[in-house]
N, C-alpha and C. Protein backbone atom coordinates (compact mmCIF):
# COMPACT_ATOMS: atom_id res chain seq x y z
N UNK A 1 -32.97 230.89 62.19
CA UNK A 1 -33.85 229.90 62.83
C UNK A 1 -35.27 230.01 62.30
N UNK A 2 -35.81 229.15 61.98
CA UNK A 2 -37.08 229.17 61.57
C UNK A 2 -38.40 229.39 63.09
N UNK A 3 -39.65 229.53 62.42
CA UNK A 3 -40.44 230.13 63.67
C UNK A 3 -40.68 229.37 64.60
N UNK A 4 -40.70 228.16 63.90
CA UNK A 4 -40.89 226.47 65.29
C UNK A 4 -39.89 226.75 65.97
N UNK A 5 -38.41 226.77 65.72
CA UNK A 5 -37.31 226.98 66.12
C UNK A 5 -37.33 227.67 67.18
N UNK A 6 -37.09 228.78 66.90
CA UNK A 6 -37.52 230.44 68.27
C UNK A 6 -38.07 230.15 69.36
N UNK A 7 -39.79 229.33 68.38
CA UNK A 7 -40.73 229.07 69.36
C UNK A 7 -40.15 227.91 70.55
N UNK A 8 -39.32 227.18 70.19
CA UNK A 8 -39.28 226.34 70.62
C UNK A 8 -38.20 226.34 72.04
N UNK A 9 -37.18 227.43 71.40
CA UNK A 9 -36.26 227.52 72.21
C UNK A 9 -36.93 228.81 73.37
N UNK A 10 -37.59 229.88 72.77
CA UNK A 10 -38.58 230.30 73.86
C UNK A 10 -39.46 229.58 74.96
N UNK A 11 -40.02 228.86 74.90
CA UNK A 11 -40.68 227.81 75.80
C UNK A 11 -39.82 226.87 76.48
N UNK A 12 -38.52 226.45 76.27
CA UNK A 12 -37.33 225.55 76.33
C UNK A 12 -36.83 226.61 78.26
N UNK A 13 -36.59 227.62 77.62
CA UNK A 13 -35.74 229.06 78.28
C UNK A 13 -36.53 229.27 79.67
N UNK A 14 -38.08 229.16 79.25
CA UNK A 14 -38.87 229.69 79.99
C UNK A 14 -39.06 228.23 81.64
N UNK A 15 -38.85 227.22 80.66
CA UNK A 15 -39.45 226.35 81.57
C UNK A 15 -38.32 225.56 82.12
N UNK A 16 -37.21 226.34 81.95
CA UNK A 16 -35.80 225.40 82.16
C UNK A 16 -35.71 224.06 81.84
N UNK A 17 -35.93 223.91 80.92
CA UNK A 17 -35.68 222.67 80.08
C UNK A 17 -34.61 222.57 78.80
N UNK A 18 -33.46 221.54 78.96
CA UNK A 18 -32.37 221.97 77.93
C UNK A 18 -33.13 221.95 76.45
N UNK A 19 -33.94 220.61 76.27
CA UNK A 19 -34.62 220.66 74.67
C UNK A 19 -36.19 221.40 74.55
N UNK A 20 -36.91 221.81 73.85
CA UNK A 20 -37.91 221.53 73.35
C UNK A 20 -38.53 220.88 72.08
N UNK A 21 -39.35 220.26 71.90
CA UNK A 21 -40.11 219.97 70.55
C UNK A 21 -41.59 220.74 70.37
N UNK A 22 -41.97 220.69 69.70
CA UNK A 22 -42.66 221.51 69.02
C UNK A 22 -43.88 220.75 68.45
N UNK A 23 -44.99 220.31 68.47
CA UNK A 23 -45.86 219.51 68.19
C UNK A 23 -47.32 220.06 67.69
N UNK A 24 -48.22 219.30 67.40
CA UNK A 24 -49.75 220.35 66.71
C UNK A 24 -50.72 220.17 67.54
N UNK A 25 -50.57 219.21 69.27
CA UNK A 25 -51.33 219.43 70.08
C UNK A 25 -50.99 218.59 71.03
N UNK A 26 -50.92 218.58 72.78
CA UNK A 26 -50.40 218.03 73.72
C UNK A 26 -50.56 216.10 73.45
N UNK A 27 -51.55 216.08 73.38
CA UNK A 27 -52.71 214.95 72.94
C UNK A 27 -51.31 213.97 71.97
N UNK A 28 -51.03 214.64 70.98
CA UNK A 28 -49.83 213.80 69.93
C UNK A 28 -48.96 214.12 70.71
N UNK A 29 -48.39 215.16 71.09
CA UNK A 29 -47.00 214.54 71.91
C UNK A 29 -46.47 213.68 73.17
N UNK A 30 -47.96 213.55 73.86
CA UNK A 30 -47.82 212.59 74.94
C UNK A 30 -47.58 211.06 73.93
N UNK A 31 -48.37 211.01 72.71
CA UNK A 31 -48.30 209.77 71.81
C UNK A 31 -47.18 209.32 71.18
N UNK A 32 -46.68 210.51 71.31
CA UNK A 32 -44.71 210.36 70.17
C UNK A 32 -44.12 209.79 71.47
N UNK A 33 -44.52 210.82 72.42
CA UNK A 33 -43.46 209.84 73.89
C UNK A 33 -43.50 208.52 74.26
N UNK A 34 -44.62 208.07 73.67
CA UNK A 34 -44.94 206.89 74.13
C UNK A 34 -44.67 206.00 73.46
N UNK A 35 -44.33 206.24 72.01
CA UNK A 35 -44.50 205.16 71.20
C UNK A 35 -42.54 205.34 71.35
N UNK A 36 -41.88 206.46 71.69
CA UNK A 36 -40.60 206.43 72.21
C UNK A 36 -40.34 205.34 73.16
N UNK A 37 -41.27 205.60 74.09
CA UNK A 37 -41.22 204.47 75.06
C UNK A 37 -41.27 203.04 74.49
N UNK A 38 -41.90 202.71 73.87
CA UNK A 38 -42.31 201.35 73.23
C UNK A 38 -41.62 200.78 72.80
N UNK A 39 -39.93 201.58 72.00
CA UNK A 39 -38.91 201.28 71.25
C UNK A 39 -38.10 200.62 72.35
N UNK A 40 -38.35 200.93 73.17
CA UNK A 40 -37.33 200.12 74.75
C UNK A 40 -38.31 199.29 75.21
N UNK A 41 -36.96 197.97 75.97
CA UNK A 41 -37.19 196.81 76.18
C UNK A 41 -37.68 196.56 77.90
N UNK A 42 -38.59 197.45 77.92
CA UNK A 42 -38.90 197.47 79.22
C UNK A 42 -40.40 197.47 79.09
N UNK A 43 -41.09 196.95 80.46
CA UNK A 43 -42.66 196.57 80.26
C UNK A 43 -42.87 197.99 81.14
N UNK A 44 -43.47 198.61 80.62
CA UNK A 44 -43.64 200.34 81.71
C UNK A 44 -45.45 200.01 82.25
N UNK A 45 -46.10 200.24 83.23
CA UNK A 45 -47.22 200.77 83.53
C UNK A 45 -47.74 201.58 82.80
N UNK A 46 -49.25 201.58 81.98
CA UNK A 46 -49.62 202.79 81.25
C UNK A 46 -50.96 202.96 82.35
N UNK A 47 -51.25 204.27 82.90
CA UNK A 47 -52.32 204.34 83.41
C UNK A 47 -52.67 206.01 83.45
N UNK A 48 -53.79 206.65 83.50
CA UNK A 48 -53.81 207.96 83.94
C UNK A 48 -54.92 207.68 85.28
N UNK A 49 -55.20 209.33 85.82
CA UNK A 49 -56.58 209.52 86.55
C UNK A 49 -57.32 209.80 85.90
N UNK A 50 -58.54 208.80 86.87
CA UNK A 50 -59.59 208.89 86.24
C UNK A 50 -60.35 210.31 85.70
N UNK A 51 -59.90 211.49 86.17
CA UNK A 51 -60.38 212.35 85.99
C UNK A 51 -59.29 213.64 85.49
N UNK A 52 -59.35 213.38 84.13
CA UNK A 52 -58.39 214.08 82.89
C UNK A 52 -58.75 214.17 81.61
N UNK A 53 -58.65 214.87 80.95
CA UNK A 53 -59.23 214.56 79.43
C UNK A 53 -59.06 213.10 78.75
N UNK A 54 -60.42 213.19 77.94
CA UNK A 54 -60.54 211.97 77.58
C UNK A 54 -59.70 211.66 76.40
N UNK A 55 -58.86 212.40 76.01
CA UNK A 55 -58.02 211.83 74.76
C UNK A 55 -57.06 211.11 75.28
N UNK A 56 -56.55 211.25 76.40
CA UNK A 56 -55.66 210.15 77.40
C UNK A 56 -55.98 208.93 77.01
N UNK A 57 -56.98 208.48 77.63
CA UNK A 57 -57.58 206.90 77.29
C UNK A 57 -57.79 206.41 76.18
N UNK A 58 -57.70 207.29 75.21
CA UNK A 58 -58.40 207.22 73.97
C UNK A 58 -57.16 206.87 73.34
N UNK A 59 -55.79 207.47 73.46
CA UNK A 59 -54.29 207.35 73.10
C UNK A 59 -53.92 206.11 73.64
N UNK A 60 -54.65 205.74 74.68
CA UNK A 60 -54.05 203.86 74.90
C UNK A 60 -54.28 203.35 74.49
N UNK A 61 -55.96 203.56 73.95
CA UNK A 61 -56.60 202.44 73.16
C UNK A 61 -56.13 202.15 71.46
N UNK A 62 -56.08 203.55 71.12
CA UNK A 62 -54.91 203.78 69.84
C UNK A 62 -53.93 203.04 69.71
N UNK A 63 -53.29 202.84 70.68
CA UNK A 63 -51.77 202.46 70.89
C UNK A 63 -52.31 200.61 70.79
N UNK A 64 -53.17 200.43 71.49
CA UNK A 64 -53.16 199.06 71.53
C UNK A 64 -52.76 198.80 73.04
N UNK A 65 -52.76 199.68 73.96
CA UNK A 65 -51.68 199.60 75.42
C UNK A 65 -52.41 198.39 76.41
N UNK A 66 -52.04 197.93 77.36
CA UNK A 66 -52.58 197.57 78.58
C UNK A 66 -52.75 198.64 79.70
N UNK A 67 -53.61 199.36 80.09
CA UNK A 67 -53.63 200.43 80.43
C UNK A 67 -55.20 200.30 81.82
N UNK A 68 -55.05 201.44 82.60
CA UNK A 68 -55.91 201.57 83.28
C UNK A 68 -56.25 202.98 84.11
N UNK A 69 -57.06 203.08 84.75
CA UNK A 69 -57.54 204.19 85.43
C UNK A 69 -56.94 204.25 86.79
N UNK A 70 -56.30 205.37 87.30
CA UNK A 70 -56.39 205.41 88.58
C UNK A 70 -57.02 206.41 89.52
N UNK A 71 -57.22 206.17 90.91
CA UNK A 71 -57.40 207.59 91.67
C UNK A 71 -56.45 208.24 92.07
N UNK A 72 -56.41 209.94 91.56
CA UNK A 72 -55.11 210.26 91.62
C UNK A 72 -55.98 212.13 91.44
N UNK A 73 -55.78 212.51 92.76
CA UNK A 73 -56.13 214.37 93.06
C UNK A 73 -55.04 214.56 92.77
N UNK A 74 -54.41 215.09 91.15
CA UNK A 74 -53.53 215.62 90.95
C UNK A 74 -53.88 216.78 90.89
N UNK A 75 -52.88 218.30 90.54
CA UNK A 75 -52.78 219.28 90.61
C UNK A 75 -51.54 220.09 89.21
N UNK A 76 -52.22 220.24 88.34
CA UNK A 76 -51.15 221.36 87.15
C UNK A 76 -50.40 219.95 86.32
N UNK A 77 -50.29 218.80 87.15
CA UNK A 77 -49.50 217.81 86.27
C UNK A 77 -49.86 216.24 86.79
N UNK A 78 -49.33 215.24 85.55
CA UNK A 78 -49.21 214.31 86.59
C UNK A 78 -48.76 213.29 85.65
N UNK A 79 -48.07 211.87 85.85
CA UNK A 79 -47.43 210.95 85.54
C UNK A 79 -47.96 210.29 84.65
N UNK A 80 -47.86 209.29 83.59
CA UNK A 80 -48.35 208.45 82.48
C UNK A 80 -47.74 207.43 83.37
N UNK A 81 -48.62 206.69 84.26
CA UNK A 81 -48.44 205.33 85.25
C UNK A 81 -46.97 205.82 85.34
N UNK A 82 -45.90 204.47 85.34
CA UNK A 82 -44.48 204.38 86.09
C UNK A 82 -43.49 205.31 84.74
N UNK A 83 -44.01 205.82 83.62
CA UNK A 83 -43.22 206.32 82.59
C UNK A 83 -42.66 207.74 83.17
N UNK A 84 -41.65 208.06 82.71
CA UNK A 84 -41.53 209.53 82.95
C UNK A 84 -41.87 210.79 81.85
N UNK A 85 -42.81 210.02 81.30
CA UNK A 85 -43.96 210.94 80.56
C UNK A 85 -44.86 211.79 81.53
N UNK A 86 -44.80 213.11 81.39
CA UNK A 86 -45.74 214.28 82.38
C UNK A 86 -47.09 214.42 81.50
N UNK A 87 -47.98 214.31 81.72
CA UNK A 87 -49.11 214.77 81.22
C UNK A 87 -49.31 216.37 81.92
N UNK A 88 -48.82 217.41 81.21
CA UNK A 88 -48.63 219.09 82.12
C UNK A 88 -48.92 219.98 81.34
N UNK A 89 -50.41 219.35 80.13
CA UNK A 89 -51.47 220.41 79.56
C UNK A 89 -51.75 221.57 80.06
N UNK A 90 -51.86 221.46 81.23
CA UNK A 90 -52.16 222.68 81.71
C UNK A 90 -51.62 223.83 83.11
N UNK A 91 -49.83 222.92 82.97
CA UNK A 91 -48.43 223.71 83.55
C UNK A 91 -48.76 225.24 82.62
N UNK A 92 -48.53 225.76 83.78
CA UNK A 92 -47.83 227.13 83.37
C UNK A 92 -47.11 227.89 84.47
N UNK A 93 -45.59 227.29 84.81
CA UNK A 93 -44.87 228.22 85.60
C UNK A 93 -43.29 227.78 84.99
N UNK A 94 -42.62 228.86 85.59
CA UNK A 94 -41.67 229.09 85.24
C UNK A 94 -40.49 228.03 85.86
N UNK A 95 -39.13 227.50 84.72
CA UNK A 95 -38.29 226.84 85.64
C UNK A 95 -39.08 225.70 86.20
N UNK A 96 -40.16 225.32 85.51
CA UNK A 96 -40.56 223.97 86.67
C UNK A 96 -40.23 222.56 85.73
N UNK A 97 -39.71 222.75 84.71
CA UNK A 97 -39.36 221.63 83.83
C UNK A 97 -38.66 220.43 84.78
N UNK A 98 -38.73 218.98 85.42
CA UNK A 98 -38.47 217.86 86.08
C UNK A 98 -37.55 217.42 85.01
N UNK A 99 -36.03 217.58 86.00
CA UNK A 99 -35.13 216.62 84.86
C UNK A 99 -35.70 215.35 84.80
N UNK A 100 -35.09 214.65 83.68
CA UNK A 100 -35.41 213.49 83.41
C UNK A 100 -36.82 212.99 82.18
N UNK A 101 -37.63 214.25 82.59
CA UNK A 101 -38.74 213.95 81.97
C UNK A 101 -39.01 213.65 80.86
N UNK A 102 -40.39 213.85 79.99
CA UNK A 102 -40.67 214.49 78.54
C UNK A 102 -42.20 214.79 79.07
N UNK A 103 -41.90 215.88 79.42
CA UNK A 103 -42.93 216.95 80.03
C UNK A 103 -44.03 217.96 79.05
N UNK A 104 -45.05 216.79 78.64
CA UNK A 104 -45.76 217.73 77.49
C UNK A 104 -46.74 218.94 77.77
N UNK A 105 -47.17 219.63 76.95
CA UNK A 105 -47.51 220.94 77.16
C UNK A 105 -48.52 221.03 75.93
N UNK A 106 -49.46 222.27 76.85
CA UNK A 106 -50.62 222.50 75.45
C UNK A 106 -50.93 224.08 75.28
N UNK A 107 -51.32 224.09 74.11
CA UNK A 107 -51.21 225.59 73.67
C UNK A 107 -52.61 225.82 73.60
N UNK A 108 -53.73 225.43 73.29
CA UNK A 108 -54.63 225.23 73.42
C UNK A 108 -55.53 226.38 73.31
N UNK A 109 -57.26 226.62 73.16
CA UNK A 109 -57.59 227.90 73.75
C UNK A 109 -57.46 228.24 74.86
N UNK A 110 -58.20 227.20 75.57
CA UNK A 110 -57.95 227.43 77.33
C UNK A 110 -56.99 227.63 78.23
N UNK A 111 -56.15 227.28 77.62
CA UNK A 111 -54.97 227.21 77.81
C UNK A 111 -54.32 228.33 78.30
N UNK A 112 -53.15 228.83 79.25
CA UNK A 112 -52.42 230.23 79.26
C UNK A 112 -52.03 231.00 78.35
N UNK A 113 -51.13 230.03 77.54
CA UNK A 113 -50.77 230.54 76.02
C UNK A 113 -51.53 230.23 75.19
N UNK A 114 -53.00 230.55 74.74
CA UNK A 114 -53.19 229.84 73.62
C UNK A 114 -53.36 229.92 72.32
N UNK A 115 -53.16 229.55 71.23
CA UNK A 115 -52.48 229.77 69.81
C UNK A 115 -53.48 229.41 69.04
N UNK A 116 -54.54 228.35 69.53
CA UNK A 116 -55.54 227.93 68.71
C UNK A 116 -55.56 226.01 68.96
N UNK A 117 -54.36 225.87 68.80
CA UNK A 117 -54.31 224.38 68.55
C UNK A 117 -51.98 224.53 68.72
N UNK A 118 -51.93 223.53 69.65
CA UNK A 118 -50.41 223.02 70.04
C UNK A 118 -49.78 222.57 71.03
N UNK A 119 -48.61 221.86 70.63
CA UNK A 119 -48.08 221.28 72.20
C UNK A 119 -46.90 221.20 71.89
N UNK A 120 -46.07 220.96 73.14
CA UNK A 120 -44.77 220.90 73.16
C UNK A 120 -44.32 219.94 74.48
N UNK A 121 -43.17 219.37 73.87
CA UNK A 121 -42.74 217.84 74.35
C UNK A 121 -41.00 218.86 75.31
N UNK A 122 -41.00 219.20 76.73
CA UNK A 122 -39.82 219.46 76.91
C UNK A 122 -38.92 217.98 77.28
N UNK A 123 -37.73 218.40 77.54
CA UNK A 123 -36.61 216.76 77.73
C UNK A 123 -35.55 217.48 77.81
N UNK A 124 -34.90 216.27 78.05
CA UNK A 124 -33.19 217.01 78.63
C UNK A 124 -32.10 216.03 77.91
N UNK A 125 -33.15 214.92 77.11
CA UNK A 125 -31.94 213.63 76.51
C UNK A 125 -32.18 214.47 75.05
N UNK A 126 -30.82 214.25 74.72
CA UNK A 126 -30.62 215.31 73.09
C UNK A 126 -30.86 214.14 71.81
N UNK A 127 -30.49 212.83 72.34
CA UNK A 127 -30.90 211.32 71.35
C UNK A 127 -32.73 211.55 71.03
N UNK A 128 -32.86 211.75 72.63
CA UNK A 128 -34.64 211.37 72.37
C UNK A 128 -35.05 212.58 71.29
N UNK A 129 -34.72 213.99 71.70
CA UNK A 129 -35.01 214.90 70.95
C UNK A 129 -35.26 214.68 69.28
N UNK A 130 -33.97 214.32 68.75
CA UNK A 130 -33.97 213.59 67.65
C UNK A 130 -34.53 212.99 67.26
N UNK A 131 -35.30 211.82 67.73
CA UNK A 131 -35.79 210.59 67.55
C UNK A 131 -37.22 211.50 67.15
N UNK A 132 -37.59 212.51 68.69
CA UNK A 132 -39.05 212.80 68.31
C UNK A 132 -39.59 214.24 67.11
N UNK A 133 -37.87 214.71 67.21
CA UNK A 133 -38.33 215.72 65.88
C UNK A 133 -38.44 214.90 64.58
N UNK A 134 -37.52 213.51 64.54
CA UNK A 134 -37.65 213.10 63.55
C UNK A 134 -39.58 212.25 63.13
N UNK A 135 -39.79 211.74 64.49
CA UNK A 135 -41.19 211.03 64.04
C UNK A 135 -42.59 212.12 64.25
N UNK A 136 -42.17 213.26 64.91
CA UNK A 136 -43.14 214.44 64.39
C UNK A 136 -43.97 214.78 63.64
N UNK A 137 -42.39 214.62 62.09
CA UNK A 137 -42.86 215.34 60.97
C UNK A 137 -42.54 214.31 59.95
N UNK A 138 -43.11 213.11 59.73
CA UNK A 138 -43.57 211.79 58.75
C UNK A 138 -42.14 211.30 58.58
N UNK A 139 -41.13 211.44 59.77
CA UNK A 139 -39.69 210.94 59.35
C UNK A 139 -39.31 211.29 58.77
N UNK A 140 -39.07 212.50 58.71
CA UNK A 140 -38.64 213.35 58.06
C UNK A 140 -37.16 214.21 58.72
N UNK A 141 -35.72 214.07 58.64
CA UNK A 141 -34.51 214.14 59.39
C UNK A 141 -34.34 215.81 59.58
N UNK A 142 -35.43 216.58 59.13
CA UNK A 142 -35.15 218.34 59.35
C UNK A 142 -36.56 218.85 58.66
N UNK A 143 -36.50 219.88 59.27
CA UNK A 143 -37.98 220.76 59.48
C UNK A 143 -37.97 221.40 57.71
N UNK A 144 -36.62 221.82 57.22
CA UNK A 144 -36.40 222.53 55.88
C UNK A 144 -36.67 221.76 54.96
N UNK A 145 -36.78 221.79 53.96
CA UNK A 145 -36.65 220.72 52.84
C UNK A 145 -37.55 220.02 51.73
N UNK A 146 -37.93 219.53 50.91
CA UNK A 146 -38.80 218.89 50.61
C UNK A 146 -38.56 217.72 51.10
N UNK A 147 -39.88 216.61 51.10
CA UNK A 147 -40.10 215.72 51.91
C UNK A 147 -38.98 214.79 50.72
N UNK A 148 -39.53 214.74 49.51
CA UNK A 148 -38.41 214.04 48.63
C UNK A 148 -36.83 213.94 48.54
N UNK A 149 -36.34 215.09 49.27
CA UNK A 149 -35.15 215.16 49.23
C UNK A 149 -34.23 214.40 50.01
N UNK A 150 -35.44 213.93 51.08
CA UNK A 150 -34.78 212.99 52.32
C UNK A 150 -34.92 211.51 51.87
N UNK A 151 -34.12 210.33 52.23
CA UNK A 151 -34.22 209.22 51.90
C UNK A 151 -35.00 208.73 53.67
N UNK A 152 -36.41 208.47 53.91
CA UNK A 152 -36.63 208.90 55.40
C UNK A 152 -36.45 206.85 55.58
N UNK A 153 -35.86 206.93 56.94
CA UNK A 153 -35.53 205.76 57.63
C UNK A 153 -36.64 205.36 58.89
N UNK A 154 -37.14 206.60 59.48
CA UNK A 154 -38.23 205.92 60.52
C UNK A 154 -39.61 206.49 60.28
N UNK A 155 -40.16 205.84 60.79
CA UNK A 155 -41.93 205.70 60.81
C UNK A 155 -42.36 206.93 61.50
N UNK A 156 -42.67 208.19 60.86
CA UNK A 156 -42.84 209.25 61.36
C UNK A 156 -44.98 209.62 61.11
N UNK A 157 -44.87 210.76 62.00
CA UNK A 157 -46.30 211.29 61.75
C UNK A 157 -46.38 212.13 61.43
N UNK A 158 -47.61 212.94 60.98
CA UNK A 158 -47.95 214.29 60.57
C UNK A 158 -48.71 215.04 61.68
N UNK A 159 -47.21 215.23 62.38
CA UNK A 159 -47.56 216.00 64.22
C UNK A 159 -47.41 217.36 64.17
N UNK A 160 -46.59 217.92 63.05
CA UNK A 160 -45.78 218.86 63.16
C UNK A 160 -46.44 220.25 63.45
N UNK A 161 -45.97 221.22 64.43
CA UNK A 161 -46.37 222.44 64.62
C UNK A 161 -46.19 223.25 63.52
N UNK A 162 -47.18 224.06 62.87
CA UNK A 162 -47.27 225.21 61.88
C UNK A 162 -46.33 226.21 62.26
N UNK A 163 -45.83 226.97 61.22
CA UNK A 163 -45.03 228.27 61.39
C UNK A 163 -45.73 229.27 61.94
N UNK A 164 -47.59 229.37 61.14
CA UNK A 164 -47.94 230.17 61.51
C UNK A 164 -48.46 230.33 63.24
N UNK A 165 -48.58 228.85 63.86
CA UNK A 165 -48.85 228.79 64.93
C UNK A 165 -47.62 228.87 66.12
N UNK A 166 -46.57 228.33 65.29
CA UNK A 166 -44.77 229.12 66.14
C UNK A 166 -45.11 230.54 66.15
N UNK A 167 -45.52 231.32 65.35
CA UNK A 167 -45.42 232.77 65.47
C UNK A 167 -46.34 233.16 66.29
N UNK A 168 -47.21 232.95 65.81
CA UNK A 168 -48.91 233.55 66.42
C UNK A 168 -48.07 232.96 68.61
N UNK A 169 -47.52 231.62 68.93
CA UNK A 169 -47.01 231.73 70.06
C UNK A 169 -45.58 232.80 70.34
N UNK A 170 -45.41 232.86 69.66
CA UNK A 170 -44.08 233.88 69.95
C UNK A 170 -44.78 235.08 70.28
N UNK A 171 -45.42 235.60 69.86
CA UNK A 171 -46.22 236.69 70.05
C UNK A 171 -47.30 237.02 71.34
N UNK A 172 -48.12 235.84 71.21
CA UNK A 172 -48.88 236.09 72.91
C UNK A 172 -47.90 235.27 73.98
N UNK A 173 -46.71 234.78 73.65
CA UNK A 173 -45.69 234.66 74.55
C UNK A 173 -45.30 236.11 75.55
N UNK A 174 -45.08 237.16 75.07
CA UNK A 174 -45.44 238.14 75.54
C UNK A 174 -46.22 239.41 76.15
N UNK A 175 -47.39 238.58 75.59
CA UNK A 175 -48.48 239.21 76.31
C UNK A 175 -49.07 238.66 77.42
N UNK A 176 -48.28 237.21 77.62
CA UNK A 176 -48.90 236.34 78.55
C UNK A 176 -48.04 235.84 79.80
N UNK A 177 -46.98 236.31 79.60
CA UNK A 177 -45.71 235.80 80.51
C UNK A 177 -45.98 236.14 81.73
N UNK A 178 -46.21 237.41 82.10
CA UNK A 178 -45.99 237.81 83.67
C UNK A 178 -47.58 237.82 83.80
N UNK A 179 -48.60 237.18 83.24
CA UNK A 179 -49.71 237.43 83.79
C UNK A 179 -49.90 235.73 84.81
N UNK A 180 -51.11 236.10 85.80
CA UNK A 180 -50.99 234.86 87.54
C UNK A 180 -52.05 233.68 86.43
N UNK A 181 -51.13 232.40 86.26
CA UNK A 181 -52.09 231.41 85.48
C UNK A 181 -52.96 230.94 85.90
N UNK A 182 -53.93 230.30 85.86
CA UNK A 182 -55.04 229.57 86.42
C UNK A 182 -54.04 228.68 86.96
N UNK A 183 -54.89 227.65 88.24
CA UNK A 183 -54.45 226.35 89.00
C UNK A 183 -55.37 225.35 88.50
N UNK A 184 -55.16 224.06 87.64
CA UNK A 184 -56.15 223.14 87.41
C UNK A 184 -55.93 221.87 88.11
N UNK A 185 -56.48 221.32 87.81
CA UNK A 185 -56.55 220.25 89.27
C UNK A 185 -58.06 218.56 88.61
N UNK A 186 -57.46 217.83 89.09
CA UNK A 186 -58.17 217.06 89.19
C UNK A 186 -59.59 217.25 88.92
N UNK A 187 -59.95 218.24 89.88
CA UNK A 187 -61.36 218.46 89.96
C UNK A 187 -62.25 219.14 88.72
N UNK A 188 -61.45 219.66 87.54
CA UNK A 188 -61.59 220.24 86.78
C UNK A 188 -62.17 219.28 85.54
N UNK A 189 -62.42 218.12 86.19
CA UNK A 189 -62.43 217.34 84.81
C UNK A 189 -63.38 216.35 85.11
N UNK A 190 -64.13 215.58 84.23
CA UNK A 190 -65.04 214.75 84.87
C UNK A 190 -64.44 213.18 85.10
N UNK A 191 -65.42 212.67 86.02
CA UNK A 191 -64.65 210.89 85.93
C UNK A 191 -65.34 210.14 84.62
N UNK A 192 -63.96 210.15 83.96
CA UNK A 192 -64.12 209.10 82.75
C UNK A 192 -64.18 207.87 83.01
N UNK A 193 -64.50 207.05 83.35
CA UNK A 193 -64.51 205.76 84.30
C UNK A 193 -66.31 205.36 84.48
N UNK A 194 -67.29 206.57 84.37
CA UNK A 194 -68.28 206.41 84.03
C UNK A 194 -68.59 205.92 82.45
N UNK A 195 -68.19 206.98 82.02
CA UNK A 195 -68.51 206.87 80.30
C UNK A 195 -68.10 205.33 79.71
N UNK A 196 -69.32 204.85 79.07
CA UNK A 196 -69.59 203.70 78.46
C UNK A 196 -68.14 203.33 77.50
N UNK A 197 -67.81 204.02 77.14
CA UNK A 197 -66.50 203.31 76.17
C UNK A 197 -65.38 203.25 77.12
N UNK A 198 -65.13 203.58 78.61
CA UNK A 198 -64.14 203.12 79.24
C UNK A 198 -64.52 202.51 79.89
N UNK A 199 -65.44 201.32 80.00
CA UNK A 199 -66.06 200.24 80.80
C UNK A 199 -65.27 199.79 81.36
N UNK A 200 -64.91 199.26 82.80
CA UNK A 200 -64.05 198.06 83.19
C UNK A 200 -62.58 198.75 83.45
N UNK A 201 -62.27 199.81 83.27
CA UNK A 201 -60.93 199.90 83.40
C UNK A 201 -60.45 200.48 84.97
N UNK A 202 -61.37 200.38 85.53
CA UNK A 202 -60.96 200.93 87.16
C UNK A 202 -59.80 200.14 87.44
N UNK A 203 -58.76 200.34 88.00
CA UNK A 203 -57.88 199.59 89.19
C UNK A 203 -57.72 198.41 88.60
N UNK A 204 -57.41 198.37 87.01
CA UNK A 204 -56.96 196.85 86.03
C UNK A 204 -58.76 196.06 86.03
N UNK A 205 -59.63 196.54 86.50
CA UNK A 205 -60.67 195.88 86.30
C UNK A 205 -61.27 195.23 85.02
């Protein structure tokens, strides 16, 4: 198994989640989920709280989304509007993986585990898995290989988690497991809803 691999199925184990993916920061894998989402014929709600990091809003506007702000005292996690996308940067407990989901995760400095820079997309559908290891890494059908060797079929990115950053987590994976994580919360973050480039987006405003 290669080190993404390990890494991946370590974090998978930990959080009772059947898949993991493996990504280069929470921020892109909430974006792979979404643009997953996009491939289905359904109109989903895109919205966060107002008070979460600002790369959230910044990933709608990317996207091109219809999107908005809500009020929402969340706590360790919380919903991408009606999607079952988790925004859970800053989850850290055990076994709390929500079937159904794609429950992203950040490795971050601040972070419990943190590696420097990473994220990880957990799920329980083994299709989606596929879909998002494949648009990860520039559509590319496996982590091994040269990029030439593949004839690539979908529209992939350059998301992919480093080996050296699979390892460097395998490693304070254990120094960090049984230690009591921080609780983050809503309050931890400022209201983006002020700031001039999210003008107007209160409550579809």
């Amino acid at each position: 198994m290669t080190p993404i691999e390990r890494f991946e199925s370590r974090i998978a184990n930990y959080f009772g989640a059947p898949y993991a993916v493996a990504v280069d920061c929470c921020t892109h894998a909430i974006e792979l989920c979404i643009r997953l989402l996009l491939e289905d014929d359904i109109n989903y709600t895109y919205s966060c709280p107002k008070h979460t990091y600002l790369s959230i809003p910044m990933t709608f506007e990317k996207l091109n989304l219809q999107w908005q702000f809500e009020d929402s005292e969340w706590n360790n996690f919380y919903y991408i509007g009606d999607t079952n996308i988790i925004d859970a940067a800053v989850l850290w407990e055990k076994d709390s993986y929500i079937p159904g989901s794609l429950m992203c995760l950040s490795f971050q400095l601040r972070k419990h585990l943190p590696i420097g820079k990473g994220g990880m997309i957990l799920c329980d559908n083994k299709d989606d898995v596929e879909i998002l290891r494949q648009t990860r890494y520039d559509g590319r059908p496996a982590v091994e290989g040269f990029w030439h060797d593949f004839n690539i079929e979908r529209l992939g990115y350059h998301y992919q988690m480093t080996y050296e950053n699979a390892e460097l987590g395998l490693m304070k994976f254990n120094e960090v497991v049984h230690k009591q994580p921080r609780k983050w919360s809503w309050k931890d973050y400022p209201d983006l809803s002020t700031y001039k480039i999210f003008g107007g987006k209160v409550n579809g405003e």
